[in-house]
Protein backbone atom coordinates (compact mmCIF):
# COMPACT_ATOMS: atom_id res chain seq x y z
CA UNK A 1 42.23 9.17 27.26
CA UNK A 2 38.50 9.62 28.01
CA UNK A 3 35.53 7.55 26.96
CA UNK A 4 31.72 8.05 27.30
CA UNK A 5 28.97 5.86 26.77
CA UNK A 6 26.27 7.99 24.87
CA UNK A 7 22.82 6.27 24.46
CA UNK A 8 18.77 8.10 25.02
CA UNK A 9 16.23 6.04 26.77
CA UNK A 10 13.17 4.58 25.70
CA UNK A 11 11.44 3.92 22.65
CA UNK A 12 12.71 5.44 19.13
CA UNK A 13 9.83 8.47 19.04
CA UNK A 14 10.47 10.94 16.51
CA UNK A 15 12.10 13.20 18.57
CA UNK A 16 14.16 10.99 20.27
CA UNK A 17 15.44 9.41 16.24
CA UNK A 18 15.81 13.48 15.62
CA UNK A 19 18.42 13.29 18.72
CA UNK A 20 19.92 10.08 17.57
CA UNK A 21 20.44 11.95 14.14
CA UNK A 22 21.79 14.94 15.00
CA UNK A 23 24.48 12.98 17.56
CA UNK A 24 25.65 11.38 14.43
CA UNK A 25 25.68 13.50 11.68
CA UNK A 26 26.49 16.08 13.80
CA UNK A 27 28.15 15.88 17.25
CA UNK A 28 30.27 12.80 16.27
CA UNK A 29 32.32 14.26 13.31
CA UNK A 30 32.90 17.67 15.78
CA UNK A 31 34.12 15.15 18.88
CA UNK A 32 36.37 13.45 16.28
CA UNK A 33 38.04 16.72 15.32
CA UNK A 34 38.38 16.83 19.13
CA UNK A 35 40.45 13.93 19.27
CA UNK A 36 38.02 11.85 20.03
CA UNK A 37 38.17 8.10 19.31
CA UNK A 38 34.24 6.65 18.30
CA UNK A 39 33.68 3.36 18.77
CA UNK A 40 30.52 1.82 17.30
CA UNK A 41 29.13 -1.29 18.86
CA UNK A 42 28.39 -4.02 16.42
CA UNK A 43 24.96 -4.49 18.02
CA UNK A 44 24.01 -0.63 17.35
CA UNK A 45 21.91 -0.81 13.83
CA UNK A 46 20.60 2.65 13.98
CA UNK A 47 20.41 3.41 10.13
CA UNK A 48 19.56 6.91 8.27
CA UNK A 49 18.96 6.95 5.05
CA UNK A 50 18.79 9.54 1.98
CA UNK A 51 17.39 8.64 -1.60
CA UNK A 52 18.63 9.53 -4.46
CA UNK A 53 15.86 8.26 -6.92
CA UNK A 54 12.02 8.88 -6.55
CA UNK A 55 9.58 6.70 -8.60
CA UNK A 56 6.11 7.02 -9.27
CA UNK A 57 4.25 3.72 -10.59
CA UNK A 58 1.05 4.25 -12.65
CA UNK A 59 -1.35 1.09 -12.64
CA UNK A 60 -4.62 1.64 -15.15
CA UNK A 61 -7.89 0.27 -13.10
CA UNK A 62 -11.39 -0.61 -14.98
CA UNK A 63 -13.55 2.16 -16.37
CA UNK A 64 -10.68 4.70 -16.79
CA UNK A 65 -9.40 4.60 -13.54
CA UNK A 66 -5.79 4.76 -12.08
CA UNK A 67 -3.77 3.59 -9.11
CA UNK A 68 -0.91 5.76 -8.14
CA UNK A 69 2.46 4.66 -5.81
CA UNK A 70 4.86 6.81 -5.11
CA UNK A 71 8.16 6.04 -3.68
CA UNK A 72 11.46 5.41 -3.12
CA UNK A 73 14.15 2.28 -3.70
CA UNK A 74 17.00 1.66 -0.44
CA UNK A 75 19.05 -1.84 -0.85
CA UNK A 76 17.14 -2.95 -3.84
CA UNK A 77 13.59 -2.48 -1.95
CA UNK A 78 10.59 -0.45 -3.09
CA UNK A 79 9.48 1.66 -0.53
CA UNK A 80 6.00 3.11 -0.82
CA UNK A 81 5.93 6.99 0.49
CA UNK A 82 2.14 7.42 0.29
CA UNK A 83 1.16 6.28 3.41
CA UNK A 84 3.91 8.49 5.06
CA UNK A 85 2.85 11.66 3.03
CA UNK A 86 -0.87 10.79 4.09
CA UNK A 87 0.26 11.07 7.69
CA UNK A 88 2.01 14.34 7.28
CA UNK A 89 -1.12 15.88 6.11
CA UNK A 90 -3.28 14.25 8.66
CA UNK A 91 -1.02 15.64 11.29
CA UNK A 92 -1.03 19.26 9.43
CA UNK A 93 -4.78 19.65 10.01
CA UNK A 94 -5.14 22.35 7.06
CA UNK A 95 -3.23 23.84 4.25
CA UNK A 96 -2.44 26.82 5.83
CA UNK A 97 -0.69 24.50 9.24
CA UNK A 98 1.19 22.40 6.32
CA UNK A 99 2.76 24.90 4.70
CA UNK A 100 3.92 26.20 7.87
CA UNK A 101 5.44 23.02 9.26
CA UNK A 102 7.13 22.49 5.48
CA UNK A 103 8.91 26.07 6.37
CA UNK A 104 10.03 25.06 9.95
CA UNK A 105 10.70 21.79 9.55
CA UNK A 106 13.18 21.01 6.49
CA UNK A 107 13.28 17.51 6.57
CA UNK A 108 11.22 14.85 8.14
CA UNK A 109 12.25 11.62 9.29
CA UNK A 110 10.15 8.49 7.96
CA UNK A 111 10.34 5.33 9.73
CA UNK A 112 11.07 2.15 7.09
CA UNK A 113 11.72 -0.37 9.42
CA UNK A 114 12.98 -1.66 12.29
CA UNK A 115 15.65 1.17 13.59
CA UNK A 116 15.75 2.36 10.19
CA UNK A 117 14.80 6.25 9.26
CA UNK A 118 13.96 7.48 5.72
CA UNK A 119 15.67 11.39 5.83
CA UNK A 120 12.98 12.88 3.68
CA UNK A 121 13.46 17.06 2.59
CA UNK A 122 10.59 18.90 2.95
CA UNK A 123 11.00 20.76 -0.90
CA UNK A 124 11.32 17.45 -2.39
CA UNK A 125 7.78 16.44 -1.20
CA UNK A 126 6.16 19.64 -1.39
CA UNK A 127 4.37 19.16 -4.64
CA UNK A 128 3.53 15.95 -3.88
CA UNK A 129 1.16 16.93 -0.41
CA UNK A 130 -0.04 19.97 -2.68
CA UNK A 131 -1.60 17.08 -5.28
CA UNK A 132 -2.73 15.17 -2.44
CA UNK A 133 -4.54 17.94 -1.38
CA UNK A 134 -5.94 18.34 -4.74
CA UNK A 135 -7.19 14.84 -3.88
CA UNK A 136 -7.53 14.25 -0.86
CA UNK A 137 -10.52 12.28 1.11
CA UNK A 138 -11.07 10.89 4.66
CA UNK A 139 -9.68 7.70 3.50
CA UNK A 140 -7.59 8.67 0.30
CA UNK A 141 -5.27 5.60 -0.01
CA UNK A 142 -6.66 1.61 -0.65
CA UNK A 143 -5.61 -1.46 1.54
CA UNK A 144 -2.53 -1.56 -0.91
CA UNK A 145 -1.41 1.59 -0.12
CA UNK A 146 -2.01 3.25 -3.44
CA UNK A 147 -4.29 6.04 -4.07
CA UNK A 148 -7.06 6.10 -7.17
CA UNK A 149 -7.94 9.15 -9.26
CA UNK A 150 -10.19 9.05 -12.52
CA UNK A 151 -8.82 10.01 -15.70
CA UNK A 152 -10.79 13.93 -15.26
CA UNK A 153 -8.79 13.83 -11.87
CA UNK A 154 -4.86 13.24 -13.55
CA UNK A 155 -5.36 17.13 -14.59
CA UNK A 156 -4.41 17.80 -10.49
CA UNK A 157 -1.14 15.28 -10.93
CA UNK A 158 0.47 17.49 -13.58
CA UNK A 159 3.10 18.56 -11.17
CA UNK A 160 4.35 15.31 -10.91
CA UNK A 161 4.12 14.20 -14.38
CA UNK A 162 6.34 17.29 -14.96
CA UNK A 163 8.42 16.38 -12.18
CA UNK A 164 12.22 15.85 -13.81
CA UNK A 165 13.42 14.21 -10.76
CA UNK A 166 10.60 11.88 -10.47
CA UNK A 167 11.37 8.60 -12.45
CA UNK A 168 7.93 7.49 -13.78
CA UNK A 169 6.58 3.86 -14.88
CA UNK A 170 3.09 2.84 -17.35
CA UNK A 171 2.37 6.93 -16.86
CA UNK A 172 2.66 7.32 -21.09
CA UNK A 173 -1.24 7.84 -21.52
CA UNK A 174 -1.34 10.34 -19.05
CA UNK A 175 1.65 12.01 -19.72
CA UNK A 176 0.06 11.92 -23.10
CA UNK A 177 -2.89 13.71 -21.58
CA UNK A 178 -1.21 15.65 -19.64
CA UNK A 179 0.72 17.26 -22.69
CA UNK A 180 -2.29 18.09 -24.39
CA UNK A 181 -3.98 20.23 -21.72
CA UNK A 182 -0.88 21.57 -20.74
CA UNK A 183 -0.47 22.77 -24.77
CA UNK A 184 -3.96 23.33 -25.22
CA UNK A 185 -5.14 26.75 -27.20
CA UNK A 186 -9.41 25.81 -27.61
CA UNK A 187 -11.47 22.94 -29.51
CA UNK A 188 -9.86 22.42 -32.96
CA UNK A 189 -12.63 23.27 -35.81
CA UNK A 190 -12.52 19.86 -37.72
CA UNK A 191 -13.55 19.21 -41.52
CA UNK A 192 -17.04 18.12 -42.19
CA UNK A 193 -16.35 14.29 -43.17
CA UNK A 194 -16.38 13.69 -47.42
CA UNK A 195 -19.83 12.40 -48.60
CA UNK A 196 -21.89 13.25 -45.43
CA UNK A 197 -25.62 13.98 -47.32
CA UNK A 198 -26.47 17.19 -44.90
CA UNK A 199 -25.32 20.29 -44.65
CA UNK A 200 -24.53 21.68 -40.58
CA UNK A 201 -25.22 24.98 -39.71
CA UNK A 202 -22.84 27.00 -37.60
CA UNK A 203 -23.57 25.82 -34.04
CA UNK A 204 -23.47 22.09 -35.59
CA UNK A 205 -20.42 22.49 -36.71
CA UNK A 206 -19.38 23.10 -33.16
CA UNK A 207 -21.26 20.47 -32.13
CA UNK A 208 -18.91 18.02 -34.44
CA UNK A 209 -15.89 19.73 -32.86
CA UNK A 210 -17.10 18.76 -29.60
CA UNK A 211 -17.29 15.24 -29.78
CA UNK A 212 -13.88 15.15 -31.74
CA UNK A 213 -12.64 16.80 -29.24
CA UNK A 214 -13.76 14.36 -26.52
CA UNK A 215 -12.85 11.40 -28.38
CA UNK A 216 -9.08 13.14 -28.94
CA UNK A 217 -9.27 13.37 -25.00
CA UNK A 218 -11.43 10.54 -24.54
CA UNK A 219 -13.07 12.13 -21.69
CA UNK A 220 -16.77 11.41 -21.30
CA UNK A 221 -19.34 13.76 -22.41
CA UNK A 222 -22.57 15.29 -23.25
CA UNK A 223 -23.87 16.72 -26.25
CA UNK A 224 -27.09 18.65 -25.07
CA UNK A 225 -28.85 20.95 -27.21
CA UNK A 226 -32.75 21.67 -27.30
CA UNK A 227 -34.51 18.89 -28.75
CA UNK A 228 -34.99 19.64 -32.48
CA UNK A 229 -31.54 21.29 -32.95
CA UNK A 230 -30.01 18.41 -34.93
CA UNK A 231 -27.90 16.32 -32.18
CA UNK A 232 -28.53 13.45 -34.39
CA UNK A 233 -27.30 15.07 -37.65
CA UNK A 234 -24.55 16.11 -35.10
CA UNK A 235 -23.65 13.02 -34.09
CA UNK A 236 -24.02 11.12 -37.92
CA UNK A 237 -21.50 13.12 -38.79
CA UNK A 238 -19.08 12.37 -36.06
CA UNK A 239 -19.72 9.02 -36.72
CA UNK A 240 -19.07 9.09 -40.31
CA UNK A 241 -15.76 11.12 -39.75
CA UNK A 242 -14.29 8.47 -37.51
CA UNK A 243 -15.18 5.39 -39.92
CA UNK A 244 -13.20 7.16 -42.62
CA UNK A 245 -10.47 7.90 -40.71
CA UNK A 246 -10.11 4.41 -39.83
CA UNK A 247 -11.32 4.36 -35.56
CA UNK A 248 -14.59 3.30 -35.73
CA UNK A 249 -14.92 -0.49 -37.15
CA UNK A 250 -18.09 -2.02 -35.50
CA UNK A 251 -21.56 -0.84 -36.36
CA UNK A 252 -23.06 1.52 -34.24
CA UNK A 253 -26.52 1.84 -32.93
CA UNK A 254 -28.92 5.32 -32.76
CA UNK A 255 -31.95 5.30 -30.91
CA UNK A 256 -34.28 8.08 -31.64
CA UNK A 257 -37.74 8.94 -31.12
CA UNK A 258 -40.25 7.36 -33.37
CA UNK A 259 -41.77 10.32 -34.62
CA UNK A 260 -38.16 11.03 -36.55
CA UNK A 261 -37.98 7.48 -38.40
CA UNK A 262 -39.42 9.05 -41.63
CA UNK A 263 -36.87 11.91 -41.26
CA UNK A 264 -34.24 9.52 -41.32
CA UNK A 265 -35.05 7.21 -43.75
């Protein structure tokens, strides 16, 4: 009969967990095919952990806004993976030093608590640094852990929206969104709206197809043509198109130059 007494000194670094994993998963099961007997103190609470089911939580902010968490669950708790993800880029430096330590390295170890490691694979988080570099800042991430995009921004999250594996929650508008861009062929050309008193010339027509387009999408926007090229008859008609199909049921207000009141009237 032999026995040893295995243990690493000081603090749980990363390496040193990286030691601690690979004499478990590893060098245990081969001394036990040895003939080895293991005995586990009861004290020893070294735990490594693998998830099986990534969520991604969607909160809408004021003025079309969003708050993004990403994350894992492990004994009924929600585990927020931003702020680890945030660290692996800091520690990358550039894109070019990330996607060489996602090649080396296959997995990373994430620490969740006290003596407790989060095994995390490298191909599983891939397209989730690539969006964060898409979005990245000094500071990308609020006091809360979450990280904030505008609604122009979700174009950069398709990845995960697509994600299969990724199990998502209050993401329906964007996923919304994010199927219409992703199917997208050019502006529709709409139908002038029935009893509109002015005829639109070509580029007016286009004009109407841009603003239904950006209402479809409600993204913000900007007619701009020269001044005298008809924005207002432009925008009469979109006006008119969405009270008679039923969206637009509050007056609404157009201020214009003086000088085309008698026009108008």
């Amino acid at each position: 009969k032999q026995s040893l007494d295995w243990s690493f000194p000081g603090e749980l670094n990363e390496d040193l967990a990286w030691r601690w994993h690979h004499f478990i998963e590893e060098d245990i099961p081969r001394l036990q095919k040895l003939g080895w007997q293991i005995d586990i103190d009861p004290s020893f609470n070294l735990r490594f952990d693998e998830a099986e089911e990534w969520h991604a939580e969607l909160e809408e902010q004021q003025n079309q806004w969003f708050s993004l968490t990403l994350g894992v669950e492990i004994d009924g708790k929600r585990i927020n993976l931003l702020p680890i993800l945030v660290d692996i880029l800091s520690r990358a430096g550039s894109s070019e030093q990330l996607r060489a330590l996602l090649e080396s390295q296959p997995h990373f170890l994430a620490s969740v608590g006290h003596n407790h490691r989060l095994k995390i694979p490298s191909a599983r988080i891939k397209p989730m640094l690539d969006t964060l570099v898409e979005l990245y800042d000094q500071q990308p991430l609020d006091k809360d852990g979450a990280l904030e995009f505008s609604r122009p921004q979700s174009v950069q999250i398709s990845s995960l929206l697509n994600d299969p594996q990724l199990t998502w929650h209050g993401a329906e508008e964007l996923q919304r969104l994010n199927n219409l861009l992703t199917n997208f062929k050019g502006i529709d050309s709409v139908s002038i709206p029935h009893g509109f008193n002015a005829d639109l010339r070509d580029y007016q027509h286009e004009g109407l197809n841009w603003l239904q387009f950006l209402r479809e999408f409600e993204f913000n926007g900007v007619l701009a043509d020269d001044m005298g090229l008809g924005k207002t008859v432009q925008t009469l008609a979109h006006l008119l198109k969405e009270k008679l199909d039923g969206r637009m049921t509050l007056p609404c207000l157009i201020i214009a130059p003086t000088s085309l009141m008698g026009n108008w009237r």
